[in-house]
C-alpha atoms as a PDB file:
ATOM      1  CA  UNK A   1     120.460 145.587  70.412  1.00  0.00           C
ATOM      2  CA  UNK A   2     123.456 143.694  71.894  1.00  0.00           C
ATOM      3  CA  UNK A   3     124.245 140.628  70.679  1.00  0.00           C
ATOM      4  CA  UNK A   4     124.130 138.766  74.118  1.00  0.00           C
ATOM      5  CA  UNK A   5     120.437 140.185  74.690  1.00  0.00           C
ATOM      6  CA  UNK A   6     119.221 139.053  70.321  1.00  0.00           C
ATOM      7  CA  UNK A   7     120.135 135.621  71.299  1.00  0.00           C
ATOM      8  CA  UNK A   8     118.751 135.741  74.971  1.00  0.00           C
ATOM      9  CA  UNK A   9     115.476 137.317  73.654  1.00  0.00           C
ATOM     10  CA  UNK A  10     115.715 134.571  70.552  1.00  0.00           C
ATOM     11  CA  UNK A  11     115.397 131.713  73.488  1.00  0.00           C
ATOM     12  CA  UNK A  12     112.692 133.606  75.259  1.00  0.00           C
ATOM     13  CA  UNK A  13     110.126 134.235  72.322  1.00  0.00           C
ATOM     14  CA  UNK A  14     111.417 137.589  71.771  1.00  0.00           C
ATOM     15  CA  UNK A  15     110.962 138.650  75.198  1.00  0.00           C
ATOM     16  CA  UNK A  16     113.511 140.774  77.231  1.00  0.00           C
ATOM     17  CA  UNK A  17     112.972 141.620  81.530  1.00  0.00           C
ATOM     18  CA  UNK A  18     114.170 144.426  83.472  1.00  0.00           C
ATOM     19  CA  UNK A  19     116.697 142.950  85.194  1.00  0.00           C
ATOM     20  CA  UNK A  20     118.055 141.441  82.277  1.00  0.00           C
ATOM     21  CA  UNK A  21     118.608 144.359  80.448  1.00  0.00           C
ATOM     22  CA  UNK A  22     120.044 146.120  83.467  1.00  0.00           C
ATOM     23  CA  UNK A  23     122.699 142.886  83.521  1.00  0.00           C
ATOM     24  CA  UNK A  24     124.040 143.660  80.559  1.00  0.00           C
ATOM     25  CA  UNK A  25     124.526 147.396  81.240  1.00  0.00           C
ATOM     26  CA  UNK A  26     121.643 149.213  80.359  1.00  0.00           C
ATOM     27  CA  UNK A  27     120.185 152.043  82.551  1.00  0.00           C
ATOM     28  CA  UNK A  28     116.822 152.901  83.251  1.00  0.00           C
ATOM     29  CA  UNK A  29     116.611 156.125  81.190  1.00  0.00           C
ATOM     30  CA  UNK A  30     117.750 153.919  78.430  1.00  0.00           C
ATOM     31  CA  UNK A  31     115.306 151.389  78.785  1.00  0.00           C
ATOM     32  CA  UNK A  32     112.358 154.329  79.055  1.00  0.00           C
ATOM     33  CA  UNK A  33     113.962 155.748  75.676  1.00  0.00           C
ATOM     34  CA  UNK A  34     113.720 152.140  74.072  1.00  0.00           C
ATOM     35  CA  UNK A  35     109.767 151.953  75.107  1.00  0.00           C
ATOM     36  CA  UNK A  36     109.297 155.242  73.831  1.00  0.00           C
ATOM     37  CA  UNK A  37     111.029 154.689  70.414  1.00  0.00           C
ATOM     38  CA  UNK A  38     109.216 151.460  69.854  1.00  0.00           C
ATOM     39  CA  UNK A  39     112.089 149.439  70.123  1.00  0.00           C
ATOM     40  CA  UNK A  40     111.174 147.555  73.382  1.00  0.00           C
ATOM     41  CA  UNK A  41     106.737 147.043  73.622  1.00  0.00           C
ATOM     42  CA  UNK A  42     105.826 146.394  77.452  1.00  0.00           C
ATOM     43  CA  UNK A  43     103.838 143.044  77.780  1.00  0.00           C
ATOM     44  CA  UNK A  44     104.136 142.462  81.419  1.00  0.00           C
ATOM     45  CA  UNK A  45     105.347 144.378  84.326  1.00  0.00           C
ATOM     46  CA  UNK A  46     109.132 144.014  83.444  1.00  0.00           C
ATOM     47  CA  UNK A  47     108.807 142.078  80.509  1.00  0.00           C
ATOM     48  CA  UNK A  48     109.396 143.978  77.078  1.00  0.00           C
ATOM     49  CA  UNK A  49     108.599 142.731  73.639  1.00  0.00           C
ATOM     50  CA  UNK A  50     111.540 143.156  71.130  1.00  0.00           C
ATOM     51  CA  UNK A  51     110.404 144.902  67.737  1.00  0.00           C
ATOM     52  CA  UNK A  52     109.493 142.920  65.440  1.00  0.00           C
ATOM     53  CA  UNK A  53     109.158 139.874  67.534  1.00  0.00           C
ATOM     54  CA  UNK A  54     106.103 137.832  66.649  1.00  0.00           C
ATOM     55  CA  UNK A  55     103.318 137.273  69.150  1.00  0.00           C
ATOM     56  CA  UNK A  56     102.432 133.843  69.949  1.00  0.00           C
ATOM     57  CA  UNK A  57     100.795 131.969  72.633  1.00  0.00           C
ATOM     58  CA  UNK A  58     104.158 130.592  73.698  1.00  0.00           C
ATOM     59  CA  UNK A  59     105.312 134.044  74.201  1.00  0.00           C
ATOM     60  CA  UNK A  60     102.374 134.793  75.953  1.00  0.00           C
ATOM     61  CA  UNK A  61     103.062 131.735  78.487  1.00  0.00           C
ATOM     62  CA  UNK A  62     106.902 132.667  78.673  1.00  0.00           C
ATOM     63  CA  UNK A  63     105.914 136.699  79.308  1.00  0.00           C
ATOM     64  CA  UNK A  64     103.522 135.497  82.607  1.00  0.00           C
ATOM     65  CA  UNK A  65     106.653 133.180  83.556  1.00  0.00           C
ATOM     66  CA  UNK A  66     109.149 135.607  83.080  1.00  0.00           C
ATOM     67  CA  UNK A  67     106.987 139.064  85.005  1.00  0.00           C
ATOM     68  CA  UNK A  68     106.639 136.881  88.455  1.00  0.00           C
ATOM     69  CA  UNK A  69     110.375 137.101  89.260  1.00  0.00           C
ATOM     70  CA  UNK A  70     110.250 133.522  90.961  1.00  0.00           C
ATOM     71  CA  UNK A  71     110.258 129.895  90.362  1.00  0.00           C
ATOM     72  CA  UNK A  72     107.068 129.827  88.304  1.00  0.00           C
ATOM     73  CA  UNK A  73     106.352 127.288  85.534  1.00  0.00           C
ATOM     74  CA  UNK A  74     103.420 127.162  83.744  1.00  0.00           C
ATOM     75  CA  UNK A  75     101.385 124.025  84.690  1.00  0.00           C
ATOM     76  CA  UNK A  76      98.100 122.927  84.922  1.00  0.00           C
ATOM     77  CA  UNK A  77      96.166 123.310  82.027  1.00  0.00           C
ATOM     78  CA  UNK A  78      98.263 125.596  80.223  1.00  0.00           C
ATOM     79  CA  UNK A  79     100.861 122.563  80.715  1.00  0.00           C
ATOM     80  CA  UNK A  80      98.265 119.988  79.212  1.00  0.00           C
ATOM     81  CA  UNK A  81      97.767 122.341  76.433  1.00  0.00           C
ATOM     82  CA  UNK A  82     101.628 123.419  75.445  1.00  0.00           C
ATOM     83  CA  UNK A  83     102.790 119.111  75.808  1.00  0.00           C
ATOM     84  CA  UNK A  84      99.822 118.201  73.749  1.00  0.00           C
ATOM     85  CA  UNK A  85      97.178 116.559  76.154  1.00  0.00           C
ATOM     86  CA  UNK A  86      94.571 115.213  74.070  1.00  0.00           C
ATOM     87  CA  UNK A  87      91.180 115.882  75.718  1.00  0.00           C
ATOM     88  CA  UNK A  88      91.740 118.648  77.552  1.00  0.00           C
ATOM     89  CA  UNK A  89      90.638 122.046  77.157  1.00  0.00           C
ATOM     90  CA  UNK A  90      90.965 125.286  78.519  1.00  0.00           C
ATOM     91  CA  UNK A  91      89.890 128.137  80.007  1.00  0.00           C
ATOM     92  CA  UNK A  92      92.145 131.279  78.596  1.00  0.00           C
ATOM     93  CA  UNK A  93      93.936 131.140  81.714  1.00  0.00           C
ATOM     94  CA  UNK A  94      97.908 130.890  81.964  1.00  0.00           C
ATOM     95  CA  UNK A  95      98.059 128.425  84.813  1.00  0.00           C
ATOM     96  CA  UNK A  96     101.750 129.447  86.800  1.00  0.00           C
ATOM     97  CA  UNK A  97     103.035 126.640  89.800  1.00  0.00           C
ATOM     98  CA  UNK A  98     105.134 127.842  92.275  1.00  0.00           C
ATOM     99  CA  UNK A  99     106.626 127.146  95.756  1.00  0.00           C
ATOM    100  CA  UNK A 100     107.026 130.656  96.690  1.00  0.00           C
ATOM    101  CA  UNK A 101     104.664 132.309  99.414  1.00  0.00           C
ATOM    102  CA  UNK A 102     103.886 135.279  97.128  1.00  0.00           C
ATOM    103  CA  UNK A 103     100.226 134.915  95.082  1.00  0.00           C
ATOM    104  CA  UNK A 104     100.965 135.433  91.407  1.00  0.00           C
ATOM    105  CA  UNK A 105      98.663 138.424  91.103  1.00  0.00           C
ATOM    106  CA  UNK A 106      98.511 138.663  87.379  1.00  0.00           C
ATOM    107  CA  UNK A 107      95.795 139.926  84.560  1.00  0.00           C
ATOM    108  CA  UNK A 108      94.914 136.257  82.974  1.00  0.00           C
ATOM    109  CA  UNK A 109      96.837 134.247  84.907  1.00  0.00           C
ATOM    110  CA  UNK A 110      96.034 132.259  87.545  1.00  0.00           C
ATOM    111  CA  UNK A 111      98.382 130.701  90.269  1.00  0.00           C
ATOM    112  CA  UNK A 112      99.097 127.404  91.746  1.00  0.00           C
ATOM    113  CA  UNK A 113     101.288 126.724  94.982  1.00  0.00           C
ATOM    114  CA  UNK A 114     103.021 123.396  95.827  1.00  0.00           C
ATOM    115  CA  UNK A 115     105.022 122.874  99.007  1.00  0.00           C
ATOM    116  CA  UNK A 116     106.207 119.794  96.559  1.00  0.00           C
ATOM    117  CA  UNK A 117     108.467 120.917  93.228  1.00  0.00           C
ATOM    118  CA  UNK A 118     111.589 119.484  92.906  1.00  0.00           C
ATOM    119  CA  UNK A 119     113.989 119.687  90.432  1.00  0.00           C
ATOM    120  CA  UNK A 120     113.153 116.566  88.369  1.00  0.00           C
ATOM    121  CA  UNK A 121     109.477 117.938  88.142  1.00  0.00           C
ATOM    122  CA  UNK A 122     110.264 120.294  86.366  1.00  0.00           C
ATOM    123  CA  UNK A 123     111.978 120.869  82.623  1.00  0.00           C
ATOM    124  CA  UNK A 124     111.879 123.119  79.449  1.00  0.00           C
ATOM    125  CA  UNK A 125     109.814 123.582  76.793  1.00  0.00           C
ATOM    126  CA  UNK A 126     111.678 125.071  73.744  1.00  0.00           C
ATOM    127  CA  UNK A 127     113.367 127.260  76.630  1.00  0.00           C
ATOM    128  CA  UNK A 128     110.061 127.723  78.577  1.00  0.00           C
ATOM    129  CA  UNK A 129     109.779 126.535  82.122  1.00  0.00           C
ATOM    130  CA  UNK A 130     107.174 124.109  82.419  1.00  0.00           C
ATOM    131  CA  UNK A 131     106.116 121.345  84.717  1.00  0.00           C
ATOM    132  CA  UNK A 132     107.170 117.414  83.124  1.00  0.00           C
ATOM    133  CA  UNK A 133     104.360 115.946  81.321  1.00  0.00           C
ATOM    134  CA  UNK A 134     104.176 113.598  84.217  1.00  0.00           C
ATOM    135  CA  UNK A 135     103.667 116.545  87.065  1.00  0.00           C
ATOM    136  CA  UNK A 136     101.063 117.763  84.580  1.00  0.00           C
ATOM    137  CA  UNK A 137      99.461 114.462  84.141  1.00  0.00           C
ATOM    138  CA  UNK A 138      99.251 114.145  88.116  1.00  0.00           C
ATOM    139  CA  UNK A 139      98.185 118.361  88.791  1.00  0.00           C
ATOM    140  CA  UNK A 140      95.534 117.652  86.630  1.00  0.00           C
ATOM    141  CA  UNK A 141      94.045 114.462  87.988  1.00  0.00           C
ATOM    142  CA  UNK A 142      90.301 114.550  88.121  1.00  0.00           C
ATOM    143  CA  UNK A 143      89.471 117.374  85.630  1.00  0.00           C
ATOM    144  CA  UNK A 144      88.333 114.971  83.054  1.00  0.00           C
ATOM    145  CA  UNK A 145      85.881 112.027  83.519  1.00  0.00           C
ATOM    146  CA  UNK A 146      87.905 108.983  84.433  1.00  0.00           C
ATOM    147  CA  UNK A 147      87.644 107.218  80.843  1.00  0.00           C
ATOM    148  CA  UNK A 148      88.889 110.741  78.988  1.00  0.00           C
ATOM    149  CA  UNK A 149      91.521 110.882  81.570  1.00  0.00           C
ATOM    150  CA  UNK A 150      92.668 107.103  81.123  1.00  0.00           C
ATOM    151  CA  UNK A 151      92.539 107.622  77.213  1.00  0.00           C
ATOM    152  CA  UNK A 152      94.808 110.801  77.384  1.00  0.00           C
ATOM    153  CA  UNK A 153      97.043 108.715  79.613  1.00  0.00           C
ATOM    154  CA  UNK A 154      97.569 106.353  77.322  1.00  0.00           C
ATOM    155  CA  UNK A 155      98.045 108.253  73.854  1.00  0.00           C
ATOM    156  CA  UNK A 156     101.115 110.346  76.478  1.00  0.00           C
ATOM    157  CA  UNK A 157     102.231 106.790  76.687  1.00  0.00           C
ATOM    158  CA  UNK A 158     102.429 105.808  72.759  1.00  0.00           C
ATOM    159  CA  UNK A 159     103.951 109.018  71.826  1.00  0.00           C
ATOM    160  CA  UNK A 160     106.519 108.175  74.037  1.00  0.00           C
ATOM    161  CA  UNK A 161     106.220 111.229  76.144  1.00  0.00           C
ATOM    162  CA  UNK A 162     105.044 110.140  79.604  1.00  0.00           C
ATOM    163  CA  UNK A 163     106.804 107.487  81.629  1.00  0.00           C
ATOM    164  CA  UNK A 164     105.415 105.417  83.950  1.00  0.00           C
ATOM    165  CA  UNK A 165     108.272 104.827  86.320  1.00  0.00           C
ATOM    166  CA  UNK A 166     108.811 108.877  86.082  1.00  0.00           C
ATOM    167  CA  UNK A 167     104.578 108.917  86.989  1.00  0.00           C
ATOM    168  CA  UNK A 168     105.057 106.645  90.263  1.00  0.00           C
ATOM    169  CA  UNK A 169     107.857 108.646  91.363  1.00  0.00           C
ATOM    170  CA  UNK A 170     105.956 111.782  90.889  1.00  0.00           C
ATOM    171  CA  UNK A 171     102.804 110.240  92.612  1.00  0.00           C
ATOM    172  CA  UNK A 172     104.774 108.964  95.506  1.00  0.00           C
ATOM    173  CA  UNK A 173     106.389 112.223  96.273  1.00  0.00           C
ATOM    174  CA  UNK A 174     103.855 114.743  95.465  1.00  0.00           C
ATOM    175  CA  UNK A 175     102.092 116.379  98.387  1.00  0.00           C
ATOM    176  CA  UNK A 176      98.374 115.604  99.068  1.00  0.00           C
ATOM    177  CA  UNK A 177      96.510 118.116  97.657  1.00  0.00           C
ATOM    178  CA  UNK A 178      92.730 118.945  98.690  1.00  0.00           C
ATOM    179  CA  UNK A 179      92.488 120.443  95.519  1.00  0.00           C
ATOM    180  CA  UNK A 180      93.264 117.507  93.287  1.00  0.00           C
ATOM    181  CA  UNK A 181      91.852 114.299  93.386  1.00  0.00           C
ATOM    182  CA  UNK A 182      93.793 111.087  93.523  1.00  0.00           C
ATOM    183  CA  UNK A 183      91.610 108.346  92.744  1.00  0.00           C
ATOM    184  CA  UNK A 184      91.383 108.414  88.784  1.00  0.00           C
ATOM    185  CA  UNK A 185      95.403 108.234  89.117  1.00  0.00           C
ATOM    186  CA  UNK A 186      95.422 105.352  91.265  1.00  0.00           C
ATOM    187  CA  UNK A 187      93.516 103.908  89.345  1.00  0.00           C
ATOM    188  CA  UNK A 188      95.683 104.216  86.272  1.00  0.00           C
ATOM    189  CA  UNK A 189      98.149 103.186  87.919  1.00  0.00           C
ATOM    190  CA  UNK A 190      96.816  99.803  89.016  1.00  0.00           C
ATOM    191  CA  UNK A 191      95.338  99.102  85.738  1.00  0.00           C
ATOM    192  CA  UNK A 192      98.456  99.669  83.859  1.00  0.00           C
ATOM    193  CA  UNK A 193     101.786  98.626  86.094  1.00  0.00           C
ATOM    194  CA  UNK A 194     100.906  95.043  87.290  1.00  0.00           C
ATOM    195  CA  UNK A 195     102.160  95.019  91.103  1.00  0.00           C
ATOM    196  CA  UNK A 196     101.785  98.625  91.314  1.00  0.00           C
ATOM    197  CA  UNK A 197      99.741  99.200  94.830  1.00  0.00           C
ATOM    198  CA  UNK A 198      98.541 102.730  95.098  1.00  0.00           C
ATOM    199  CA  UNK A 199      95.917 102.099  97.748  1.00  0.00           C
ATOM    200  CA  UNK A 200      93.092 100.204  97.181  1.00  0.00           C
ATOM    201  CA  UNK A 201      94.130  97.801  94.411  1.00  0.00           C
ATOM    202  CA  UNK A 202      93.493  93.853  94.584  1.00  0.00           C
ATOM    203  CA  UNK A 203      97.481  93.403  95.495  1.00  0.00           C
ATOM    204  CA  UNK A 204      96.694  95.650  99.199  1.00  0.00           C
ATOM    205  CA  UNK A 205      93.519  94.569  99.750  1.00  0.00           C
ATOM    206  CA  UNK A 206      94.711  90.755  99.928  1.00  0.00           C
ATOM    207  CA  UNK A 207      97.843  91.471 101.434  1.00  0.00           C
ATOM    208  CA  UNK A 208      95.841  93.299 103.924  1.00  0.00           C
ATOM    209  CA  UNK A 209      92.741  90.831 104.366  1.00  0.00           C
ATOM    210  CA  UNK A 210      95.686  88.308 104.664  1.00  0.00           C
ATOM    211  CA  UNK A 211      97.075  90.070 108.076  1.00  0.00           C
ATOM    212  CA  UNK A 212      93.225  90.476 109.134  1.00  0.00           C
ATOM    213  CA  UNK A 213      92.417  86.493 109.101  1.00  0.00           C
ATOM    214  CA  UNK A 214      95.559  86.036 111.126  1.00  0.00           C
ATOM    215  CA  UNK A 215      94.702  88.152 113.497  1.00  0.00           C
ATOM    216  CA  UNK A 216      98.184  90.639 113.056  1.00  0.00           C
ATOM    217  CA  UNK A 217      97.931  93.407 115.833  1.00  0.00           C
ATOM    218  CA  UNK A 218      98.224  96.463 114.955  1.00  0.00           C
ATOM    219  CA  UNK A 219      96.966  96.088 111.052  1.00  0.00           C
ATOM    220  CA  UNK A 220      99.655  98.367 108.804  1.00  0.00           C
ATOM    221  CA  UNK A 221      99.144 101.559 107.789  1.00  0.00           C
ATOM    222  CA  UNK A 222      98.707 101.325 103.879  1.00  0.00           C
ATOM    223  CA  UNK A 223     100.374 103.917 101.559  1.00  0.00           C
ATOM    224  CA  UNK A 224     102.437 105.260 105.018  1.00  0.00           C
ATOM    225  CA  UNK A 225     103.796 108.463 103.700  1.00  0.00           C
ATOM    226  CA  UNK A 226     107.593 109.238 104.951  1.00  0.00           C
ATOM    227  CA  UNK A 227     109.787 112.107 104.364  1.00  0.00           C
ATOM    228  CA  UNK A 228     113.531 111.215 104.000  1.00  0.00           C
ATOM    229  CA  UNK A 229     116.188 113.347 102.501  1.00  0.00           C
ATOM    230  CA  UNK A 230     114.523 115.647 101.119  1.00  0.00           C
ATOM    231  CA  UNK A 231     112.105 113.144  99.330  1.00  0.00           C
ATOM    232  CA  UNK A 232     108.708 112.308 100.009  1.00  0.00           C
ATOM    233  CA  UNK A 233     107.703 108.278  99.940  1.00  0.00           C
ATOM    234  CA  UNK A 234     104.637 106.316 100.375  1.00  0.00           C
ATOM    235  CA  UNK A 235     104.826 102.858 101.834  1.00  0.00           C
ATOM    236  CA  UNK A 236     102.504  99.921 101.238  1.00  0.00           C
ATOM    237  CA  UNK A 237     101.865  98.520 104.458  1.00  0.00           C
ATOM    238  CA  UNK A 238     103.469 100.326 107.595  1.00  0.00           C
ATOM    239  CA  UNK A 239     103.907  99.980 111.064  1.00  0.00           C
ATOM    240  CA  UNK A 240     105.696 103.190 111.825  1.00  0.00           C
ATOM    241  CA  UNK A 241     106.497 102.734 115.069  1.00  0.00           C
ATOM    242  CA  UNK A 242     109.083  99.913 114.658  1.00  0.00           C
ATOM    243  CA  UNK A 243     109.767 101.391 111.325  1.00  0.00           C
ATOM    244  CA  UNK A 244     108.962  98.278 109.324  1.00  0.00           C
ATOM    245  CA  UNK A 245     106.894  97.991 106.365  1.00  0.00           C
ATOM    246  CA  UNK A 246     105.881  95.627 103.594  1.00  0.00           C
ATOM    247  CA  UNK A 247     106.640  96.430  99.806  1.00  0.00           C
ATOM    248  CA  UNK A 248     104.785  94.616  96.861  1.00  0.00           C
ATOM    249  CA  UNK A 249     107.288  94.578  93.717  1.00  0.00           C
ATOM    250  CA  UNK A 250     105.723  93.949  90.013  1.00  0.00           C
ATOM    251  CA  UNK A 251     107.648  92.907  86.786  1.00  0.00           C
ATOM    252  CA  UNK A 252     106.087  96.036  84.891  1.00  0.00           C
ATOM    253  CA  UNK A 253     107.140  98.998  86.831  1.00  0.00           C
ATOM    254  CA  UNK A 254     110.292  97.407  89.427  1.00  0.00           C
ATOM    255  CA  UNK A 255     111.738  95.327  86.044  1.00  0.00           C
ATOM    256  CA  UNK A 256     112.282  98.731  83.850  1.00  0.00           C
ATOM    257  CA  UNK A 257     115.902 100.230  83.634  1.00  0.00           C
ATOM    258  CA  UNK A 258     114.611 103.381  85.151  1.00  0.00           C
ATOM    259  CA  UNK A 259     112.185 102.155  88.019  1.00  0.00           C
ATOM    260  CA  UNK A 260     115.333  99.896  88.707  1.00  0.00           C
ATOM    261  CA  UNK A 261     117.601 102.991  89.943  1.00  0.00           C
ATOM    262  CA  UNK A 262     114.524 104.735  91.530  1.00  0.00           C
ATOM    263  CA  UNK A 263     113.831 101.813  93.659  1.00  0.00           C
ATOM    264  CA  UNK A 264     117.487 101.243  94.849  1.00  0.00           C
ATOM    265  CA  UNK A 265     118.171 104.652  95.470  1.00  0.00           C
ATOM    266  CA  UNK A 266     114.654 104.980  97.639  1.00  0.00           C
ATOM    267  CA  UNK A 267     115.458 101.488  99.470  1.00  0.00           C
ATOM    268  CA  UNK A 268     118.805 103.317  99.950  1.00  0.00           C
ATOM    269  CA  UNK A 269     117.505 106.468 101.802  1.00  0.00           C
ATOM    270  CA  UNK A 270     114.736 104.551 103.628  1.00  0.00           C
ATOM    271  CA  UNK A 271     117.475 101.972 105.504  1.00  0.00           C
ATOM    272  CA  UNK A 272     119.546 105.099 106.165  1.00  0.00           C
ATOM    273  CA  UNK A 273     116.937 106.391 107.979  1.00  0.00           C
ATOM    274  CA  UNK A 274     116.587 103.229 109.968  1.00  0.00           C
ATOM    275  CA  UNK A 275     113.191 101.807 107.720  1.00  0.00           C
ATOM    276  CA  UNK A 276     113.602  97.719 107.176  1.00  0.00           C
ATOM    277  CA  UNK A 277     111.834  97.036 103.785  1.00  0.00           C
ATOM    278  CA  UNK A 278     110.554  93.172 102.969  1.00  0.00           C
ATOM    279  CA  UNK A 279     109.364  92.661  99.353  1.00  0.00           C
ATOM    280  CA  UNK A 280     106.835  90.510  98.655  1.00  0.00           C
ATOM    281  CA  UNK A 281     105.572  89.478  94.982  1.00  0.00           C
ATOM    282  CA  UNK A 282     102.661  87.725  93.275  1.00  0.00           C
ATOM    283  CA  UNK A 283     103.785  84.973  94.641  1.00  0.00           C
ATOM    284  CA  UNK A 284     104.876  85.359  98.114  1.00  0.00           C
ATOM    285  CA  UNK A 285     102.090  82.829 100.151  1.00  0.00           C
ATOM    286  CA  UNK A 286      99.766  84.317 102.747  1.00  0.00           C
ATOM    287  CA  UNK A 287     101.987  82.538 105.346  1.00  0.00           C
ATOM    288  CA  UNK A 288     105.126  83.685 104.465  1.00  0.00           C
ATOM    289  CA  UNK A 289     103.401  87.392 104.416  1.00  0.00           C
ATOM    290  CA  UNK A 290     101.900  86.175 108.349  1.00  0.00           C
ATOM    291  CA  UNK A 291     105.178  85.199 108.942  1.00  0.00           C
ATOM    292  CA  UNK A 292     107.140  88.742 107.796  1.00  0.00           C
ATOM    293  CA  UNK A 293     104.727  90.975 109.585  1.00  0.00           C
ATOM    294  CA  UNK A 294     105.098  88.721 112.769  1.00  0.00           C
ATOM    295  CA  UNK A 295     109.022  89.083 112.288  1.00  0.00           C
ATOM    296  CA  UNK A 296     108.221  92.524 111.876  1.00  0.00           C
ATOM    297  CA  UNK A 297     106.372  93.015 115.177  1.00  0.00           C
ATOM    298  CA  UNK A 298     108.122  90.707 117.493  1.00  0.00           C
ATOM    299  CA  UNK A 299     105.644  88.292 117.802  1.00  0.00           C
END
């Protein structure tokens, strides 16, 4: 074997494809005479084991990545399972996410599409494509019962592995989904980012009984999504058609380093494409909030 393809099959659990060894010169007679000596053991359509190589779940996961020929990652539950999710079990199937039109028609493996997976939701594994744990934390939202959920959540959080300015940036721009539900993560979010106002939390529904007792015409819409740039965003309160819109700021998730650049480079994008932005805080008064959305209108 080449020494290009030993350390290119050493990063993909001893796994070779097709096309790969047809990169580095071979021919297809060659790779028929490597099958029948023993030397190459076909897994997958187009995905050969080398000799020797051990089998292991993870090569099983990188084999179902590798024989779809597209942007697959494993996700889902096969994601919980290969970042360590406590709580979460599963059910023999390799779980594949893709943007791609194709279905992943696969023995064992069952496939996901997104219209939503951009580059900083995804990552590798030990040289496996996978979805971040905070993608996976999100695609699986709703599979467990909301305390299990909450409890996995946080043990992510003390091993240091998910981030919770990473998880509201991957909430905010992930597509709805019929498929998954968004409640339980809405509610993590509120009960562990003070300020954080996912829809529904005590922070909108005062800002928004606030604008009701004034009697603000039209009322905002809450958690406005708006596509700018190639990024997806959800604003608290809304009114679309003068492109103006409330934001509620927190300590927890607006004060970190990270949620820092995240917010300046959205705030960025969203002025570009003519949005005006006014943050309020825990302690922005009910008439200075009147007194924005009036601005706001032209009252």
């Amino acid at each position: 074997m080449d020494a290009d393809l030993d350390r290119l099959g050493g990063r993909q659990q001893g796994l070779l494809t097709t096309w790969q060894l047809l990169a580095a010169g071979w021919t297809r007679p060659r790779i028929c005479r490597a099958v029948a000596s023993g030397l190459l053991i076909p897994i997958r359509r187009g995905v050969y084991r080398v000799r020797g190589a051990p089998v292991t779940r993870q090569q099983a996961w990188m084999a179902a990545v590798l024989s779809t020929g597209c942007d697959a990652v494993l996700a889902n539950l096969s994601a919980t399972r290969a970042w360590g999710f406590p709580s979460f079990g599963s059910d023999d199937l390799i779980h594949l996410l893709t943007t791609t039109p194709v279905q992943l028609r696969q023995p064992g493996v069952q496939g996901h599409r997104t219209l939503w997976l951009p580059a900083h939701d995804r990552t590798r594994l030990q040289f496996l494509p996978i979805t971040t744990v905070e993608r996976t934390y999100l695609d699986v939202c709703g599979k467990l019962p909301y305390t299990q959920f909450e409890l996995a959540g946080e043990d992510l959080i003390r091993r240091g592995r998910l981030v919770l300015p990473k998880l509201v940036r991957c909430y905010e721009q992930a597509p709805v989904s019929g498929r998954r539900k968004s409640k339980p993560m809405r509610l993590f979010l509120a009960s562990h980012l003070e300020g954080f106002d996912p829809g529904g939390s005590d922070e909108e529904l005062d800002v928004s009984r606030v604008l009701r007792r004034a009697g603000i015409e039209p009322l905002p819409r809450q958690q406005f999504r708006v596509f700018v740039e190639g990024h997806q965003y959800r604003l608290d309160y809304a009114w679309p058609h003068v492109k103006n819109a409330i934001e509620y700021y927190g300590a927890k998730v607006h004060g970190q380093p990270g949620a820092v650049h995240y917010d300046s480079e959205r705030t960025r994008r969203l002025k570009r494409a003519g949005w005006e932005l006014w943050p309020v805080t825990a302690r922005t008064t009910p008439n200075e909030i009147v007194a924005i959305a009036r601005f706001a209108l032209g009252l």
